[in-house]
Protein backbone atom coordinates (compact mmCIF):
# COMPACT_ATOMS: atom_id res chain seq x y z
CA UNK A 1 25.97 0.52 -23.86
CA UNK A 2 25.26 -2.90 -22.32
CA UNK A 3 25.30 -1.42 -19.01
CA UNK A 4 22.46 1.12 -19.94
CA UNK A 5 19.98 -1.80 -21.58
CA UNK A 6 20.23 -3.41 -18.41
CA UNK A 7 19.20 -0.31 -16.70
CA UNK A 8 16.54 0.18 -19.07
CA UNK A 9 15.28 -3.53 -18.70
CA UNK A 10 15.25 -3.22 -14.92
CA UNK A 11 13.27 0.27 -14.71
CA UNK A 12 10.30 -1.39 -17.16
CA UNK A 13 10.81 -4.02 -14.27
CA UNK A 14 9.91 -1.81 -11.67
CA UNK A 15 6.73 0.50 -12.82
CA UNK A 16 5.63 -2.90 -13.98
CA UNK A 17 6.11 -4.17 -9.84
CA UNK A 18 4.58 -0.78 -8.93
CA UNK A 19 1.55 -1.15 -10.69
CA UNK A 20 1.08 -4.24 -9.43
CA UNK A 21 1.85 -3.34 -6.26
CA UNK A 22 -0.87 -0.02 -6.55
CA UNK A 23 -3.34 -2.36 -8.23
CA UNK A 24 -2.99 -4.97 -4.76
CA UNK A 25 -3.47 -2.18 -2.40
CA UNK A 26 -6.66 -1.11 -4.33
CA UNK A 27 -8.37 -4.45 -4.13
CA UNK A 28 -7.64 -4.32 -0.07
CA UNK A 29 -10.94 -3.30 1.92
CA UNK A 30 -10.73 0.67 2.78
CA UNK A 31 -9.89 1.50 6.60
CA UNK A 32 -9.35 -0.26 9.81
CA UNK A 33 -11.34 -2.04 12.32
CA UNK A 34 -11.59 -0.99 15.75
CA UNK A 35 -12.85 -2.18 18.83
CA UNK A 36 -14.28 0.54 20.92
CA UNK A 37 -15.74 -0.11 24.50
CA UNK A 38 -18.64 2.33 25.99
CA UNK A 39 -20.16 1.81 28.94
CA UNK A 40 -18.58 -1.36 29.42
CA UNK A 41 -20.05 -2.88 25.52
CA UNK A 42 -17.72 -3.55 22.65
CA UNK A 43 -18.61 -1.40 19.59
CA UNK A 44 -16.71 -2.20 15.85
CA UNK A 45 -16.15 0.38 13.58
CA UNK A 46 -14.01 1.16 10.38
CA UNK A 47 -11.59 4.05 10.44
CA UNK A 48 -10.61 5.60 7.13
CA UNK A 49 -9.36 8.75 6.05
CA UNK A 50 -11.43 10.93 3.69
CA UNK A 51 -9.34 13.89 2.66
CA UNK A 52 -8.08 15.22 5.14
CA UNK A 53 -11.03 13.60 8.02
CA UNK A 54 -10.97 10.50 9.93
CA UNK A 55 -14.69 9.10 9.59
CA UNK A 56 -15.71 6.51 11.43
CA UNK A 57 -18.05 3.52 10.19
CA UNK A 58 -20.43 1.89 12.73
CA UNK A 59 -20.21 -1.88 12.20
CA UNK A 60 -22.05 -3.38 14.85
CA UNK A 61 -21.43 -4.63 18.58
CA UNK A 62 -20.87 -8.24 17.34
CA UNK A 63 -19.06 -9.26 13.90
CA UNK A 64 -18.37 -12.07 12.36
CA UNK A 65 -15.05 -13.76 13.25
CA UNK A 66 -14.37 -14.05 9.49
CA UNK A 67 -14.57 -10.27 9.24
CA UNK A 68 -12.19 -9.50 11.99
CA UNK A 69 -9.57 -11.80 10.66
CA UNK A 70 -10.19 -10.33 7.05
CA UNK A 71 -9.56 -6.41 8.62
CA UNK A 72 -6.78 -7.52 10.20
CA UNK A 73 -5.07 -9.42 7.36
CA UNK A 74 -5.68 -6.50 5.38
CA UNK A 75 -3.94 -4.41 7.73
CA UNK A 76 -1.04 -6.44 7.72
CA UNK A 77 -1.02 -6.68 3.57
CA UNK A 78 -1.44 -2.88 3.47
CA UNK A 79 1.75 -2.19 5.61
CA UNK A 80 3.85 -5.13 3.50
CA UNK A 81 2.59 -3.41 0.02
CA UNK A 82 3.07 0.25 0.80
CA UNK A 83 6.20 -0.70 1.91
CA UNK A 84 7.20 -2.48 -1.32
CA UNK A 85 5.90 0.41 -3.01
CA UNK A 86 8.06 2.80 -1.14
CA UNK A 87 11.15 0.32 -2.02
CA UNK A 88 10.08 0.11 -6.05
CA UNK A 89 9.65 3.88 -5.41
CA UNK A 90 12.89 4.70 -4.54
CA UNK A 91 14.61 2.16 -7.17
CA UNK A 92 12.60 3.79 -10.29
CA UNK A 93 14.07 7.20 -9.02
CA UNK A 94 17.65 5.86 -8.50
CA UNK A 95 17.48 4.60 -12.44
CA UNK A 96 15.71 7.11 -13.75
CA UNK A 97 18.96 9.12 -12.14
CA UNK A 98 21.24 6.99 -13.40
CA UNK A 99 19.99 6.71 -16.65
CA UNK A 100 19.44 10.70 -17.20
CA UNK A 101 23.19 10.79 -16.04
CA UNK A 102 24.83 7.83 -17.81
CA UNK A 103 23.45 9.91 -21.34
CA UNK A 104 25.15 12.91 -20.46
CA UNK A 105 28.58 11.43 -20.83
CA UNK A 106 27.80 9.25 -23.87
């Protein structure tokens, strides 16, 4: 019985991290900068994924510095979080499982 309120605690733990976690990743700026050169001129644009298209964003030949470093940290926080979501993913499944089975044999 103790075993299963633990269980219990520590799934309400998780959808509670994977909200959180959902809720980070929406605040994060859609799509990726890139740095295309034509005709020997660097052109920025944002990539993103609508559906099932790749659209691309013109952004300029010259940005900011503070806009390249806020892409790219976003990047980098948008590979950590989906990750932990993945991870909080698989851990609500596993006690879901184990809870569904640890009530058959009570």
């Amino acid at each position: 019985m103790a075993i299963k309120g633990v269980l219990r605690e520590e799934l309400q733990n998780s959808l509670q991290m994977k909200k959180r976690y959902e809720e980070e990743l929406a605040k994060l700026p859609k799509g990726s900068l890139i740095k295309k050169k034509i005709k020997g001129h660097d052109y920025y644009y944002v990539v993103l994924r609508e559906k099932s298209k790749v659209k691309f964003i013109y952004k300029g030949r010259k940005l900011p510095l503070d806009v390249v470093k806020k892409y790219s940290e976003a990047k980098k926080l948008r590979a950590k979080y989906r990750n932990l979501l993945s991870q909080v993913k698989e851990q609500i499944s596993f006690l879901k499982r184990s809870l569904k089975n640890g009530t058959k044999a009570s």
